[in-house]
C-alpha atoms as a PDB file:
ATOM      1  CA  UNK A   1      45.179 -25.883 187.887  1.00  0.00           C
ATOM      2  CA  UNK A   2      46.741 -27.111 185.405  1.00  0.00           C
ATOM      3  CA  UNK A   3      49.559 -24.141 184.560  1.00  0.00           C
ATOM      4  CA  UNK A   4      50.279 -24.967 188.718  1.00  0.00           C
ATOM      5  CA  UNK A   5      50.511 -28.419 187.482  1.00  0.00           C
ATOM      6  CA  UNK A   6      53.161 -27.387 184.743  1.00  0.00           C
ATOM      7  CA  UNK A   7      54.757 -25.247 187.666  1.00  0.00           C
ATOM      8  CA  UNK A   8      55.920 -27.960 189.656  1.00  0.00           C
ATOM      9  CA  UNK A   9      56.397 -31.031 187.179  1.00  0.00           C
ATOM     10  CA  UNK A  10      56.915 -29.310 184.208  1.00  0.00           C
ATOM     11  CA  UNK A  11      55.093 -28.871 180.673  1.00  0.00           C
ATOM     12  CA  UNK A  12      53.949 -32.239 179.816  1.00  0.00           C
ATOM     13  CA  UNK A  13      55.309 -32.488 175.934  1.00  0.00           C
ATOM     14  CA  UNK A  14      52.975 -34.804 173.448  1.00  0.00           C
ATOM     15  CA  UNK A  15      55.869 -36.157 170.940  1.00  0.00           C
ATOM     16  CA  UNK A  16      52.979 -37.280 168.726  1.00  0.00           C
ATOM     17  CA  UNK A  17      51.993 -33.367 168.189  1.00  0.00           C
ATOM     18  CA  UNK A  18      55.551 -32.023 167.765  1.00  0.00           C
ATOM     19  CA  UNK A  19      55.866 -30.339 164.342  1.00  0.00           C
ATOM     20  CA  UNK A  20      58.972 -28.909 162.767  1.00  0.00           C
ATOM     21  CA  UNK A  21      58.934 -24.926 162.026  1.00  0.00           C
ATOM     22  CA  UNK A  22      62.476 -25.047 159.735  1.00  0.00           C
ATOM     23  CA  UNK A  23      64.605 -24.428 162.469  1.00  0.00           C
ATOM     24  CA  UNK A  24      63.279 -25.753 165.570  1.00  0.00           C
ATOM     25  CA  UNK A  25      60.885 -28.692 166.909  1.00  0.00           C
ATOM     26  CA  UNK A  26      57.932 -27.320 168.166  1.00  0.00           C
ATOM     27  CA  UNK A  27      54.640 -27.668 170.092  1.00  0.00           C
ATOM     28  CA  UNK A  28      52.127 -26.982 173.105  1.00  0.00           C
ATOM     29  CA  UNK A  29      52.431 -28.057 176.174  1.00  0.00           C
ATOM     30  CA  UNK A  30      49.473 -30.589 176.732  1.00  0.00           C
ATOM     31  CA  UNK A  31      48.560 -28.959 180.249  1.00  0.00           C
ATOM     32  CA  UNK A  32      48.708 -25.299 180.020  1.00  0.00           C
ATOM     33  CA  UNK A  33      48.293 -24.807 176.041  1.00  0.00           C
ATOM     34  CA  UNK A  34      51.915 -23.167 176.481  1.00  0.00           C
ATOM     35  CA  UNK A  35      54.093 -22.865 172.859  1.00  0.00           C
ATOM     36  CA  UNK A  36      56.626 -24.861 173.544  1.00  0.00           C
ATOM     37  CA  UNK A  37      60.522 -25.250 171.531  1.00  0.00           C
ATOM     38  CA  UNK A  38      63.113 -27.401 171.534  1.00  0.00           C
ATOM     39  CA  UNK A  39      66.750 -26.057 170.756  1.00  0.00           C
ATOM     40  CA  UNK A  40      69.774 -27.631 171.895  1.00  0.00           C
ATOM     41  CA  UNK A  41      68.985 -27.420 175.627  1.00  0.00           C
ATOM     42  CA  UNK A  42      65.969 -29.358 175.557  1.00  0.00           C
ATOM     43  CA  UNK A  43      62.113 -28.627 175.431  1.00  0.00           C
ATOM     44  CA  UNK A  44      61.596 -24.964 176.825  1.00  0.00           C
ATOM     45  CA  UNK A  45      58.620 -22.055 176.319  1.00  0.00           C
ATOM     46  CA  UNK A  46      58.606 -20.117 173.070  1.00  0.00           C
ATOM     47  CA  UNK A  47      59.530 -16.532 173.793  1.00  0.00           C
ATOM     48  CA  UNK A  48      58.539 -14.776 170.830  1.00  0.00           C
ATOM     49  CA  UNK A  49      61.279 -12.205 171.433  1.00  0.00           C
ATOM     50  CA  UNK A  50      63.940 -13.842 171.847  1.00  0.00           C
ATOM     51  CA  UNK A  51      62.598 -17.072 169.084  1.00  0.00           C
ATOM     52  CA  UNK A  52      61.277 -14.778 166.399  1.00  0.00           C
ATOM     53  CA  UNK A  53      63.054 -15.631 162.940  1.00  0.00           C
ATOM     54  CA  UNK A  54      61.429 -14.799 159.124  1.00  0.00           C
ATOM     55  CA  UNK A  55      63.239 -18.286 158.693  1.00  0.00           C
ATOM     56  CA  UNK A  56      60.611 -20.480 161.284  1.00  0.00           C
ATOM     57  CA  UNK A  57      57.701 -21.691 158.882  1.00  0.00           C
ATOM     58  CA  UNK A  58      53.909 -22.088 159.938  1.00  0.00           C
ATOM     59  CA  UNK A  59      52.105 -25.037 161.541  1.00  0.00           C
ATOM     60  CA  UNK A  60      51.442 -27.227 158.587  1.00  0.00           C
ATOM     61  CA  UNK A  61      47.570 -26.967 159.495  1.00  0.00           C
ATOM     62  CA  UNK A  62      47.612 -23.050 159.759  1.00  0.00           C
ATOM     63  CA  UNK A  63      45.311 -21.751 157.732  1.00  0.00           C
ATOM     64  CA  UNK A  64      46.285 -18.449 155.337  1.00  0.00           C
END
C-alpha cells in the first residue's frame, strides 16, 4: 500500500532524517523504506550502481 502510495504521489522525504554521506544528502523514503538521494536534480532513489562511490561515508548511527 504504501510503495502504491509512493507510486502516484511520490516518496514522502522526512527533512528531519536526512543525513549527509560526503557527497550527497541522503535518506529513506518515509512510506516505502526506499534509500533515497539528493543530487542536483532533486530527491530521487539510490541506485547502488549507478551511486556507488568509496568517497560516500556511512550513516552516522551505523554500527561497525
Amino acid at each position: 500500500m504504501s510503495s502504491l502510495l509512493c507510486i502516484l504521489k511520490s516518496h514522502k522525504i522526512n527533512r528531519n532524517r536526512v543525513w549527509f554521506d560526503g557527497l550527497h544528502h541522503r535518506t529513506n523514503c518515509d512510506r516505502c523504506g526506499l534509500p533515497m538521494i539528493r543530487d542536483i536534480t532533486g530527491w530521487r532513489p539510490f541506485d547502488p550502481q549507478q551511486d556507488a562511490d568509496s568517497r560516500r561515508g556511512p550513516h552516522p548511527n551505523a554500527q561497525g
